[in-house]
C-alpha atoms as a PDB file:
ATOM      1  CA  UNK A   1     -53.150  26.406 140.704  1.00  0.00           C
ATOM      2  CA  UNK A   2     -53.449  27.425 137.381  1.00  0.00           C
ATOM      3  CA  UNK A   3     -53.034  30.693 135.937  1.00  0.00           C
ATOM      4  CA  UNK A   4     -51.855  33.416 133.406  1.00  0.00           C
ATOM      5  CA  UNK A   5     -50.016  36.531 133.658  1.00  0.00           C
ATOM      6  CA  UNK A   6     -51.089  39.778 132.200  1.00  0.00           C
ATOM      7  CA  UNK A   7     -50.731  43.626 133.204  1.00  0.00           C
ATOM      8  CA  UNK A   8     -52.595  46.623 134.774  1.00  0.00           C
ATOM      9  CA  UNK A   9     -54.785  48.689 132.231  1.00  0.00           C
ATOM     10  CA  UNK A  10     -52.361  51.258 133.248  1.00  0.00           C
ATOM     11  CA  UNK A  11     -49.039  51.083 131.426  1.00  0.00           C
ATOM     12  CA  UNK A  12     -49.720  48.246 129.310  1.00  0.00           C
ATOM     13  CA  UNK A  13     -46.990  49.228 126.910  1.00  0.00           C
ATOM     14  CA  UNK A  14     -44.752  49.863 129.466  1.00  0.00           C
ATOM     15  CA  UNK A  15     -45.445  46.614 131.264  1.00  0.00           C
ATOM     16  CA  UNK A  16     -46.141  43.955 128.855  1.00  0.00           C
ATOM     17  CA  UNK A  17     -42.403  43.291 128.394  1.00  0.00           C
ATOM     18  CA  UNK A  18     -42.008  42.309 132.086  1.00  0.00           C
ATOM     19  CA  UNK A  19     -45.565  40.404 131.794  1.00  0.00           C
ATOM     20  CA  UNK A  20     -43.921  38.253 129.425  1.00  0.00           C
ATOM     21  CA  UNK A  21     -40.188  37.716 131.102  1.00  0.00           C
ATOM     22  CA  UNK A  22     -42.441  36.735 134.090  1.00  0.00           C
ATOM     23  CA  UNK A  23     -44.875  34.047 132.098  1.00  0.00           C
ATOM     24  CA  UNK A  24     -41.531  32.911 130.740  1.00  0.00           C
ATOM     25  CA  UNK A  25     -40.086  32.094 133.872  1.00  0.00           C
ATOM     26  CA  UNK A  26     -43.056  30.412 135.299  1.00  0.00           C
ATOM     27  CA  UNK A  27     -44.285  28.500 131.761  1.00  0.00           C
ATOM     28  CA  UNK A  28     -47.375  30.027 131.454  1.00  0.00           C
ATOM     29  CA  UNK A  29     -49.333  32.368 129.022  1.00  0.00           C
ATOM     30  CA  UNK A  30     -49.094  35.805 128.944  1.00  0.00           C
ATOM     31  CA  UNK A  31     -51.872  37.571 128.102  1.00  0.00           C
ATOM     32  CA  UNK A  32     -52.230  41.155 126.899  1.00  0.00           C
ATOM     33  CA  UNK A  33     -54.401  42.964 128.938  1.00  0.00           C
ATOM     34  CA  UNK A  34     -56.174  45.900 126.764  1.00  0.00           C
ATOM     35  CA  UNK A  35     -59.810  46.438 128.002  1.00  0.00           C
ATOM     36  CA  UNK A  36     -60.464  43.161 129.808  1.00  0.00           C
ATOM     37  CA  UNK A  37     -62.504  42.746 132.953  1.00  0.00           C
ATOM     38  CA  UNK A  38     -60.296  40.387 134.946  1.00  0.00           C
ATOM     39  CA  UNK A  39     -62.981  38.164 136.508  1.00  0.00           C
ATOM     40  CA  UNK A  40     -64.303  37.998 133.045  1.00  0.00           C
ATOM     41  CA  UNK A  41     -60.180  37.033 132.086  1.00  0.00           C
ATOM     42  CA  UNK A  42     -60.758  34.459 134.717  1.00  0.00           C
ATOM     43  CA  UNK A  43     -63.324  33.007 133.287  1.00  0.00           C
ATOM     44  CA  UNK A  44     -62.635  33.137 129.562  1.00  0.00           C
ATOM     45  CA  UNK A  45     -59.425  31.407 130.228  1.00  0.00           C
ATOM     46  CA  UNK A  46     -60.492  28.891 133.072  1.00  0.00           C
ATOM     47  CA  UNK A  47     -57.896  29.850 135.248  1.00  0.00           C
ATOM     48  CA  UNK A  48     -57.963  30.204 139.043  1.00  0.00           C
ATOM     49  CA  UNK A  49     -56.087  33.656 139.658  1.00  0.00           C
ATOM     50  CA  UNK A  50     -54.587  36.042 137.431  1.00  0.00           C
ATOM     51  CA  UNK A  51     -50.747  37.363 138.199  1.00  0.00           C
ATOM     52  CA  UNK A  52     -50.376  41.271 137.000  1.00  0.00           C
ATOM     53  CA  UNK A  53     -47.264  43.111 136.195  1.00  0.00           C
ATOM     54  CA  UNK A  54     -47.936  46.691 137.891  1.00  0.00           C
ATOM     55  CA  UNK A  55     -45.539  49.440 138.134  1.00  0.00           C
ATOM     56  CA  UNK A  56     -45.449  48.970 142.061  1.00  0.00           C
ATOM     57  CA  UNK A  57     -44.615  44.931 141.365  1.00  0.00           C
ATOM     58  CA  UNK A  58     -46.630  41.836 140.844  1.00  0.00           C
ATOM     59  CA  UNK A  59     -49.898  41.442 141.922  1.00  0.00           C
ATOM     60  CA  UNK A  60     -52.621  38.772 142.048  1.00  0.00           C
ATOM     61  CA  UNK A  61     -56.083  38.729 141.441  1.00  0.00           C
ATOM     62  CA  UNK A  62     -58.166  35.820 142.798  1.00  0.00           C
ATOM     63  CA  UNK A  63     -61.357  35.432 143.746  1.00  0.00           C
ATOM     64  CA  UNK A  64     -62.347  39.169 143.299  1.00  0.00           C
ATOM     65  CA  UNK A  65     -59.474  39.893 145.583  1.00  0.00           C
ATOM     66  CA  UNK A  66     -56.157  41.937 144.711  1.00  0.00           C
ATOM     67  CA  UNK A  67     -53.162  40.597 146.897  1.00  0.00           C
ATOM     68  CA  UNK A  68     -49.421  41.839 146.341  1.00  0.00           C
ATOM     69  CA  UNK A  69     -46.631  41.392 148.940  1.00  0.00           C
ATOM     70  CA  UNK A  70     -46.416  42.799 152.280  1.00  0.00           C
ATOM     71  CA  UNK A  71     -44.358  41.547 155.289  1.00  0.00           C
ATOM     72  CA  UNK A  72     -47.945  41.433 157.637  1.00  0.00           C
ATOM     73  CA  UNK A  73     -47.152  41.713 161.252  1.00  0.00           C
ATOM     74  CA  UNK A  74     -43.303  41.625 161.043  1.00  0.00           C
ATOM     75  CA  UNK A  75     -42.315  45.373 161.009  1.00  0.00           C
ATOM     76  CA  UNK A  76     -44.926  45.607 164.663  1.00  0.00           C
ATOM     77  CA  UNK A  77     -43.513  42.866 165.906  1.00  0.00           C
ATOM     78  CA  UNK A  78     -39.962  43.821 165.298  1.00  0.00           C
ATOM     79  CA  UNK A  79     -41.101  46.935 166.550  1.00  0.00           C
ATOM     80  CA  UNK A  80     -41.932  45.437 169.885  1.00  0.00           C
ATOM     81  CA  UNK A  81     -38.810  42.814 170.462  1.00  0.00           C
ATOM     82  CA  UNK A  82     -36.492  46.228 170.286  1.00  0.00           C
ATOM     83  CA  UNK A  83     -38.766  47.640 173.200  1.00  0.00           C
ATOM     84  CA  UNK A  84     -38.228  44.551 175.131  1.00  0.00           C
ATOM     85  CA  UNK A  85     -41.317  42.621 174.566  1.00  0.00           C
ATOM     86  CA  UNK A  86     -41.358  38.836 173.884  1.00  0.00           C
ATOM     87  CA  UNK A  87     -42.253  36.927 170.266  1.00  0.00           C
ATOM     88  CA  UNK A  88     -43.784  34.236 171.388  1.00  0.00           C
ATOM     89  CA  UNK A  89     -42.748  32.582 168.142  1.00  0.00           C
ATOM     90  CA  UNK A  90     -39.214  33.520 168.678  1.00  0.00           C
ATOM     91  CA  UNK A  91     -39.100  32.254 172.203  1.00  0.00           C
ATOM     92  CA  UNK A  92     -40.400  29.173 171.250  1.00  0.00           C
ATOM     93  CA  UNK A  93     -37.680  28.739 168.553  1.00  0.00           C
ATOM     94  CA  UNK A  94     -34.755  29.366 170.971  1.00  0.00           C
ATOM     95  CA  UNK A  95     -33.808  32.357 168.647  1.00  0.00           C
ATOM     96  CA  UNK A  96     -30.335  33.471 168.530  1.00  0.00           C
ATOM     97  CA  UNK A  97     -27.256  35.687 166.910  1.00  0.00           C
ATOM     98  CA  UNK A  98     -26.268  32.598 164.287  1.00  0.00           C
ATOM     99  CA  UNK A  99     -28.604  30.250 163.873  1.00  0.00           C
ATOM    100  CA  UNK A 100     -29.701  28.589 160.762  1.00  0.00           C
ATOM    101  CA  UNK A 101     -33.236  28.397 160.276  1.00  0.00           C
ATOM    102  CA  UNK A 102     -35.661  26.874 158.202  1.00  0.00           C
ATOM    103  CA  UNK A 103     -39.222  27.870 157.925  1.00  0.00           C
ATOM    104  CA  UNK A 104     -40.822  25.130 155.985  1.00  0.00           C
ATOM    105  CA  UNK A 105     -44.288  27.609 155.412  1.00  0.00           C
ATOM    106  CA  UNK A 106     -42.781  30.350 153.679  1.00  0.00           C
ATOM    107  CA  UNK A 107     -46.214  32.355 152.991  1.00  0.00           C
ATOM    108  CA  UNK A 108     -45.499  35.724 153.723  1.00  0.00           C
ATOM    109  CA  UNK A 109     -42.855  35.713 154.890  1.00  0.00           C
ATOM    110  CA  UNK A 110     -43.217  37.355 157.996  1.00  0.00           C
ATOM    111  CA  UNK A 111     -42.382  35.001 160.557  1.00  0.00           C
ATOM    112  CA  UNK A 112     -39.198  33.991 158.233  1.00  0.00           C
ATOM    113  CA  UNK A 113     -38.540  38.288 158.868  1.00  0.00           C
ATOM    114  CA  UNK A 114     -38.246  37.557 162.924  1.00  0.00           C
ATOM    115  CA  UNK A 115     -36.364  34.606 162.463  1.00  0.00           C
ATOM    116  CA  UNK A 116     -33.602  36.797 160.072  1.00  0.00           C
ATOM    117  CA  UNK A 117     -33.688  39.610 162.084  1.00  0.00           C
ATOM    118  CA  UNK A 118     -32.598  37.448 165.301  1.00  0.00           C
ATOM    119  CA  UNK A 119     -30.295  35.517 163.724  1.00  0.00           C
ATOM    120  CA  UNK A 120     -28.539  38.550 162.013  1.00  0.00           C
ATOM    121  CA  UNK A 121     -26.206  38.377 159.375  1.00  0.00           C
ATOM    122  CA  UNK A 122     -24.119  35.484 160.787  1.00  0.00           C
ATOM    123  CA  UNK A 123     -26.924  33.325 160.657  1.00  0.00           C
ATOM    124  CA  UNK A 124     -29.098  31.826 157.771  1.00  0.00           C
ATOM    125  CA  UNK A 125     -33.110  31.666 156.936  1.00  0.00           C
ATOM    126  CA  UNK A 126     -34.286  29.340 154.443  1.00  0.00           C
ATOM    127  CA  UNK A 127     -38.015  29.622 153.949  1.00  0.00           C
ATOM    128  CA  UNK A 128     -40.028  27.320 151.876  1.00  0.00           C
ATOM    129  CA  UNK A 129     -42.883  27.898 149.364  1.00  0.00           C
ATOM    130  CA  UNK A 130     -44.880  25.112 147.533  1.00  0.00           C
ATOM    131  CA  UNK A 131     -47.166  27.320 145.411  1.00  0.00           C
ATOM    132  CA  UNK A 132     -45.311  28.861 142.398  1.00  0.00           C
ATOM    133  CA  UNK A 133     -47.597  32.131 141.948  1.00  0.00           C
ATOM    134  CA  UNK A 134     -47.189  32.718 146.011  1.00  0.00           C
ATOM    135  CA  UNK A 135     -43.717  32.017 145.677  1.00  0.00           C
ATOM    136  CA  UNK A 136     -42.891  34.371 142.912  1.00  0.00           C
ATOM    137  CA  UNK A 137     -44.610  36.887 144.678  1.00  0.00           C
ATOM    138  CA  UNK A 138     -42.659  36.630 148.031  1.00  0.00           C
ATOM    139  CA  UNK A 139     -39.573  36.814 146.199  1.00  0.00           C
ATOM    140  CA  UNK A 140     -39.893  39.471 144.105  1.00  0.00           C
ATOM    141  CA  UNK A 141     -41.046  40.974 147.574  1.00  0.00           C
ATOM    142  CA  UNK A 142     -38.144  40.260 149.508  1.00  0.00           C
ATOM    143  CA  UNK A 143     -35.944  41.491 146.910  1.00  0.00           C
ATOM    144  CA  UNK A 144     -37.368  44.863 146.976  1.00  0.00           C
ATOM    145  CA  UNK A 145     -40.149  45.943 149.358  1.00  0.00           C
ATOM    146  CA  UNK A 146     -38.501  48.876 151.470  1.00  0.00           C
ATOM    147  CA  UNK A 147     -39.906  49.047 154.732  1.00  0.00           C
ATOM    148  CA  UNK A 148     -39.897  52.111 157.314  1.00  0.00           C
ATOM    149  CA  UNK A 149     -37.137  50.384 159.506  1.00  0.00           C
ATOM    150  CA  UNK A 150     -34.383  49.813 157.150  1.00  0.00           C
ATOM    151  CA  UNK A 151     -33.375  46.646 160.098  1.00  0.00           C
ATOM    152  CA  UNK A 152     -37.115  44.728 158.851  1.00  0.00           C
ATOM    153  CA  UNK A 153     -35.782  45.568 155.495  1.00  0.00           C
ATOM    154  CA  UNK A 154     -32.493  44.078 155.899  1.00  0.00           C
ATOM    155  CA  UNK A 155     -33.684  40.974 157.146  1.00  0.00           C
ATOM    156  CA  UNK A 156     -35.983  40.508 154.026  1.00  0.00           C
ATOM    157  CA  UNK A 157     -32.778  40.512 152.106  1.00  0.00           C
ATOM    158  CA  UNK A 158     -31.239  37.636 153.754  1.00  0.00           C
ATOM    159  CA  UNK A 159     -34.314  35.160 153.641  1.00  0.00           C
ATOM    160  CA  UNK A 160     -33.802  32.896 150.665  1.00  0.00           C
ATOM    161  CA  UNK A 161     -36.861  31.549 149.205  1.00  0.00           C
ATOM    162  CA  UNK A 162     -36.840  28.099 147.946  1.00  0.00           C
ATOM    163  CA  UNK A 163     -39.781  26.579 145.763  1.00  0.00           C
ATOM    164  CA  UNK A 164     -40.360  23.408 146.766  1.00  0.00           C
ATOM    165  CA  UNK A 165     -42.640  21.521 149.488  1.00  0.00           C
ATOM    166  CA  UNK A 166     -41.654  20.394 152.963  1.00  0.00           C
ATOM    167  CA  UNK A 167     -41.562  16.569 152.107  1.00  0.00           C
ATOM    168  CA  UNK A 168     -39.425  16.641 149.508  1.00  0.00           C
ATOM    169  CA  UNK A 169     -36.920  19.378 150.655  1.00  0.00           C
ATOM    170  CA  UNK A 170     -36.438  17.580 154.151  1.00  0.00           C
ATOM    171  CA  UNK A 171     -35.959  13.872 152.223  1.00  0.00           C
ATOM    172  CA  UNK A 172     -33.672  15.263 149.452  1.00  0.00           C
ATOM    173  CA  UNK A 173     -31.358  17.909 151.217  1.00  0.00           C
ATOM    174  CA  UNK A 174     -28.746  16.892 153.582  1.00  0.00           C
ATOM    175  CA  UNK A 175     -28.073  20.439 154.790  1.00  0.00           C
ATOM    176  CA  UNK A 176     -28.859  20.944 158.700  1.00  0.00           C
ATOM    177  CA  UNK A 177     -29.951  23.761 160.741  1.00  0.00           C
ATOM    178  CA  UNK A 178     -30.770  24.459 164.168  1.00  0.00           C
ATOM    179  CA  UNK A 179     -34.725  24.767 164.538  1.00  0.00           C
ATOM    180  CA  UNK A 180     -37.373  23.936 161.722  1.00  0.00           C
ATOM    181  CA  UNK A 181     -40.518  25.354 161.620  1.00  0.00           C
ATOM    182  CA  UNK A 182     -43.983  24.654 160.758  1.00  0.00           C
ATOM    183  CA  UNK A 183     -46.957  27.386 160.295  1.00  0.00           C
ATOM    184  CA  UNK A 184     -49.844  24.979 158.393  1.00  0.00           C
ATOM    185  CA  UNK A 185     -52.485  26.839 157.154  1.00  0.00           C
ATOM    186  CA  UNK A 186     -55.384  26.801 159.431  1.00  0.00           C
ATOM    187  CA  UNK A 187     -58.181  24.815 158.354  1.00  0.00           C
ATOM    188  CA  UNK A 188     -60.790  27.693 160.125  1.00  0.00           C
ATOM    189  CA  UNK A 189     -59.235  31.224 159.963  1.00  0.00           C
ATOM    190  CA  UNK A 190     -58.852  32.958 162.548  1.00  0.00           C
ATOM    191  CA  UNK A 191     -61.149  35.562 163.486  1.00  0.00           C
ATOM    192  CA  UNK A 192     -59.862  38.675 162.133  1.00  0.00           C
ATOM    193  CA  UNK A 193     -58.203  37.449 160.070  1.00  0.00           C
ATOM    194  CA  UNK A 194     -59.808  38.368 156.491  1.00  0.00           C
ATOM    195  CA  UNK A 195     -57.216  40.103 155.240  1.00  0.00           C
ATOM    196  CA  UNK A 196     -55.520  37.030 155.025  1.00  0.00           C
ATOM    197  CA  UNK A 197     -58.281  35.402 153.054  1.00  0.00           C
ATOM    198  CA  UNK A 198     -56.366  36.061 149.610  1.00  0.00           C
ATOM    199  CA  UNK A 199     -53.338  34.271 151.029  1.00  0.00           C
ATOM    200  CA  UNK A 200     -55.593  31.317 151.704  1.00  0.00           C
ATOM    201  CA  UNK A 201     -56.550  31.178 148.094  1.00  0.00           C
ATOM    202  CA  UNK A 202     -53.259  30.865 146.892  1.00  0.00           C
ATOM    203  CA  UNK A 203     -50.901  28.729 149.312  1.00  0.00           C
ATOM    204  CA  UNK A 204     -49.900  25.657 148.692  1.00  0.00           C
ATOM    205  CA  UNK A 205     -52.065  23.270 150.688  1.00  0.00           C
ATOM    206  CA  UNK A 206     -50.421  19.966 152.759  1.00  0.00           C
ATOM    207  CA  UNK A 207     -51.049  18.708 156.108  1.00  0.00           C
ATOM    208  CA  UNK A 208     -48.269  18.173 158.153  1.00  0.00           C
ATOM    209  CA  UNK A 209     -47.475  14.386 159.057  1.00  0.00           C
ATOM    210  CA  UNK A 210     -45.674  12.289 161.706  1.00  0.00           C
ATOM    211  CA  UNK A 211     -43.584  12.024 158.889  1.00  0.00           C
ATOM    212  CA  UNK A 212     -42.675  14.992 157.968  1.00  0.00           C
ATOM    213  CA  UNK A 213     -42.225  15.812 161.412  1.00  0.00           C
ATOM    214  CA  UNK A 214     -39.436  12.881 161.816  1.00  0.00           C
ATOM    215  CA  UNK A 215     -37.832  14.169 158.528  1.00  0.00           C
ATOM    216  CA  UNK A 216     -37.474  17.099 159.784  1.00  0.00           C
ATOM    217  CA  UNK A 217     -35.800  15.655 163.108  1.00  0.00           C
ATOM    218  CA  UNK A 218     -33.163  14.371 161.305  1.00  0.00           C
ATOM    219  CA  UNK A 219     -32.330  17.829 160.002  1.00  0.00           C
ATOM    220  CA  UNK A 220     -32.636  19.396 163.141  1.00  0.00           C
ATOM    221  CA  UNK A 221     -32.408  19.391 166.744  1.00  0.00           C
ATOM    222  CA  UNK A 222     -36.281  20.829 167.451  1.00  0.00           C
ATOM    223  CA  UNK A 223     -38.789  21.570 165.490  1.00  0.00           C
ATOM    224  CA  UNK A 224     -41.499  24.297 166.520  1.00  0.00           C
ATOM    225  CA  UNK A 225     -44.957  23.795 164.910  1.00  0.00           C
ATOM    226  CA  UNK A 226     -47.795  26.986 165.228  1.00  0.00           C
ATOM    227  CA  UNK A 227     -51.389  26.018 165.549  1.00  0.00           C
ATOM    228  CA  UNK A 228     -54.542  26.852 167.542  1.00  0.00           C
ATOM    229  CA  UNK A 229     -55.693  23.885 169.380  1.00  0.00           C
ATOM    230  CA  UNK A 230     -52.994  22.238 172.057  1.00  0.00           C
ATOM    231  CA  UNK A 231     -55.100  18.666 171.436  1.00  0.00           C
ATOM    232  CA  UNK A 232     -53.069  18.654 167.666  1.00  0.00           C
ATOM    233  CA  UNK A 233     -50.305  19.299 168.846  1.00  0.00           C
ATOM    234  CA  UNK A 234     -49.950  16.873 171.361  1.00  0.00           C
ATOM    235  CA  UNK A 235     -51.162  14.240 168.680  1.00  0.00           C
ATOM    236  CA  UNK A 236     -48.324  15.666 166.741  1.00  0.00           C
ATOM    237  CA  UNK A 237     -46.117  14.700 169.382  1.00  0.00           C
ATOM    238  CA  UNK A 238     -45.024  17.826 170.701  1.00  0.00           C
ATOM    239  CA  UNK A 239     -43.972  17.753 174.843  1.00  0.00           C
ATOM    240  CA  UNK A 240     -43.994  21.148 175.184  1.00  0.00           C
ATOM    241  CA  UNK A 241     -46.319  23.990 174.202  1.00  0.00           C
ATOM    242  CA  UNK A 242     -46.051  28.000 174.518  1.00  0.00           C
ATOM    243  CA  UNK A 243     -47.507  31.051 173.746  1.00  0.00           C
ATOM    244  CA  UNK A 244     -49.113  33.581 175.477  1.00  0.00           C
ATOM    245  CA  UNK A 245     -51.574  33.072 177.632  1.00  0.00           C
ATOM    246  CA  UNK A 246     -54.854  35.367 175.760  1.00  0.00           C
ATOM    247  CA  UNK A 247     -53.370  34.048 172.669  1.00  0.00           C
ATOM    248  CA  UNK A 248     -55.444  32.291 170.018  1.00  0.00           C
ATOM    249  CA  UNK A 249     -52.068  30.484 168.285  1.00  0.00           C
ATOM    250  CA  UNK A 250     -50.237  28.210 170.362  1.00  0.00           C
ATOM    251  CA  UNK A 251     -46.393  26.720 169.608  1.00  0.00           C
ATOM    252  CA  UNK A 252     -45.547  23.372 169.769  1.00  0.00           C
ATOM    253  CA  UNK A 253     -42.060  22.801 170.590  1.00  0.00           C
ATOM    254  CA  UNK A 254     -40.162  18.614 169.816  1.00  0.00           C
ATOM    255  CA  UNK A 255     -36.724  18.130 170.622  1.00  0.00           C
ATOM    256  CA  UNK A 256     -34.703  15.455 169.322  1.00  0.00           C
END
């Protein structure tokens, strides 16, 4: 994807500085704002989305949307597992105290959030992210977004976000973990869903292989793999598939 960085209207001054330490660190321009229209940025510079220093943290504009980070679901969902209730994701994982994990679909980071928040501090999250822009946003996000429940917050701190693909993390790192998992990106969202349209724009986009699925086997003992329809999964080669039962995402579970 290619882009540029440049600032809010508000604070330009303020913000240009970290505009440029950003387009420094990613090798691309920086821009300086002043009265610009950013679709009409967009266009003038033939780029595909625009990354803004704000004063609340970066921000991306793509597509006439405006996305900056937010852990999604997580802090409900966290919500719910201390009340008792089952994550379908983290049942199908086998989550416990001390696992290592590694979520090969970083996004937003919110299923990576579960996963560190079962696996506490004595276990490890590694979480994945092919698209630079998406990347740098995550991690500036997990750094310092402060959620309401200080325990969601904590287990943003522990995630470590690599940039790189699937493919070439699983065939160049030796390092093992306990479960790997998979969260492609939907080829039709799901209904509902539009908030997550901006996301869409911006991930890094690979289907997941037979291959992929056997490198990952080698680094693991099962690997868990999120989609709608049960017929992919199968053809995946997963023996196993759960979720709840009104549920429109299933989990496809192979074990070594």
């Amino acid at each position: 994807m290619e882009f540029i960085v440049t600032t809010t209207r508000d604070n330009q001054e303020e913000l240009l500085g970290t505009a440029q330490r950003w387009a420094r660190a990613l090798q691309v321009p920086a821009i300086s704002r002043d009265n610009w229209n950013l679709e009409k940025m967009k266009r003038e510079y033939e780029v595909d989305a625009i990354l803004l220093a704000s004063a609340q943290g970066p921000k991306v504009y793509c597509r006439k949307h405006k996305f900056f980070y937010h852990p999604s679901m997580a802090q409900l969902r966290i919500e719910n597992i201390k009340k008792g209730q089952i994550d379908h994701m983290a049942e199908a994982m086998n989550l416990h105290s001390g696992m290592r994990v590694l979520d090969c679909t970083l996004g937003l980071a919110a299923d990576a959030a579960i996963a560190s928040y079962i696996v506490g501090e004595t276990g490890k999250v590694v979480g994945l992210e092919g698209s630079d822009i998406l990347h740098f946003v995550v991690q500036q996000g997990l750094k310092n977004y402060e959620a309401k429940d200080s325990d969601l917050t904590a287990a943003l701190r522990r995630i470590i976000a690599v940039h790189t693909d699937a493919a070439t993390y699983l065939a160049t790192r030796m390092e093992e973990f306990d479960v790997i998992y998979f969260d492609p990106m939907f080829e039709t969202p799901v209904e509902g869903s539009s908030n997550m349209e901006p996301l869409r724009d911006l991930a890094y986009q690979s289907k997941l292989t037979p291959k992929i699925i056997q490198l990952a086997l080698q680094r693991a003992p099962r690997v868990v793999i999120k989609e709608r329809y049960i017929k992919y999964l199968r053809d995946l080669g997963c023996t196993e598939v759960m979720g709840g039962k009104y549920s429109s995402v299933k989990y496809g579970v192979i074990q070594k």
